[in-house]
Protein backbone atom coordinates (compact mmCIF):
# COMPACT_ATOMS: atom_id res chain seq x y z
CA UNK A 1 24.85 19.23 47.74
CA UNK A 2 21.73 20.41 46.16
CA UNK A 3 20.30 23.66 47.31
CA UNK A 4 16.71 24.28 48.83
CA UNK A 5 14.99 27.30 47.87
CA UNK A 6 15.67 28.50 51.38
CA UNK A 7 19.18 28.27 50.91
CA UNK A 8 18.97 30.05 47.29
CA UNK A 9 16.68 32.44 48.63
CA UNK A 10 19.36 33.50 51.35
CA UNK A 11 22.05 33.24 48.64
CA UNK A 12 20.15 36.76 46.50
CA UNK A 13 19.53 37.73 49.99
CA UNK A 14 23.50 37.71 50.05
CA UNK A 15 23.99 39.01 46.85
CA UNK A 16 22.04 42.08 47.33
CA UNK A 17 23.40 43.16 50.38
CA UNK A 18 27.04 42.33 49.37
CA UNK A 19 27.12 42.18 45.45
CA UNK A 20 24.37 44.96 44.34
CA UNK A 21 24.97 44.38 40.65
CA UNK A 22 24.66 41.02 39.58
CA UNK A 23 23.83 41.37 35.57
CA UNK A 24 26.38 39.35 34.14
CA UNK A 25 29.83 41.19 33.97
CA UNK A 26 30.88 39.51 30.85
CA UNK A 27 27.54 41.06 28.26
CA UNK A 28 25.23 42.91 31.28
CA UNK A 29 22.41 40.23 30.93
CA UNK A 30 20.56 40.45 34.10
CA UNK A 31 18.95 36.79 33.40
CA UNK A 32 21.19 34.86 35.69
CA UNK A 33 20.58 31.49 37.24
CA UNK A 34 21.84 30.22 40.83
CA UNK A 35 22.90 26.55 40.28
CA UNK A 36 21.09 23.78 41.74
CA UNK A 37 23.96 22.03 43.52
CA UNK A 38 27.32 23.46 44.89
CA UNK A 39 30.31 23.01 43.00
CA UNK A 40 34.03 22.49 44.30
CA UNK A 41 37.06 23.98 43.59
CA UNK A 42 39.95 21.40 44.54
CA UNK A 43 43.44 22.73 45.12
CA UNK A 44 46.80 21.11 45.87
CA UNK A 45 48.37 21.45 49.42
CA UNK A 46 52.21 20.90 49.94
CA UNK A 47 51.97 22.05 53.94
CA UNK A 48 49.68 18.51 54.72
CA UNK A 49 51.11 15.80 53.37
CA UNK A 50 47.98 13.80 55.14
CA UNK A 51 45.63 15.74 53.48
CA UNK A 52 47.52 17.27 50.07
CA UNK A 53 43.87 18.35 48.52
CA UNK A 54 41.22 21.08 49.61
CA UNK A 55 38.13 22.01 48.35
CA UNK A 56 36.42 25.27 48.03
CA UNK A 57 32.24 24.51 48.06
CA UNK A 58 30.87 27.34 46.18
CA UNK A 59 27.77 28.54 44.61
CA UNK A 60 27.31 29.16 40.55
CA UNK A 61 25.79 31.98 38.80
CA UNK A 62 25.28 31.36 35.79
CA UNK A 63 24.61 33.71 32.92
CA UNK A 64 21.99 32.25 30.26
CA UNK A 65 22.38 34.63 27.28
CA UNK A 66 26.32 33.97 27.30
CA UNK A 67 27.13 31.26 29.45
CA UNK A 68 29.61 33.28 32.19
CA UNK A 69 29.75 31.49 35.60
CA UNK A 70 30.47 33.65 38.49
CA UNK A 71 31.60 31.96 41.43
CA UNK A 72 30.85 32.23 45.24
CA UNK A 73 32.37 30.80 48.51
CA UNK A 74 29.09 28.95 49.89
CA UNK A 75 30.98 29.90 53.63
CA UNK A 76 31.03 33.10 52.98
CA UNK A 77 27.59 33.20 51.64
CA UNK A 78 26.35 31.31 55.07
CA UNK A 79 25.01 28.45 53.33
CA UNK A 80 27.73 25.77 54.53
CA UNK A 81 29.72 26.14 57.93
């Protein structure tokens, strides 16, 4: 899913309500890019045999100096339902 500037305007919105800092944790740039498109985290269910994989949409941050991703559940965020 790519993500509208409404929908990565809503995700700082998010971020500095909820996060406050967000300079990478990793070197303290504060240069840090929201990612065009969701990404998924998959993992493996043994409770649905049906349905044995899940996936977790979730929104990059990426740091530019030294490449650190921070993750973040695009639910939580309120940019999926």
């Amino acid at each position: 899913m790519i993500l509208t500037e409404q929908q990565k305007q809503q995700v700082i919105e998010f971020l500095k309500k909820r996060v406050g800092n967000t300079s990478c944790p990793e070197c303290q740039n504060a240069d840090l890019k929201i990612g065009d498109r969701l990404t998924a985290l998959c993992t493996m269910t043994e409770e649905n045999k049906a349905h044995p994989v899940e996936f977790y949409r979730l929104v990059p941050l990426t740091c530019h100096f030294c490449g650190y991703v921070r993750l973040f559940d695009a639910k939580a965020v309120g940019i999926v339902k």
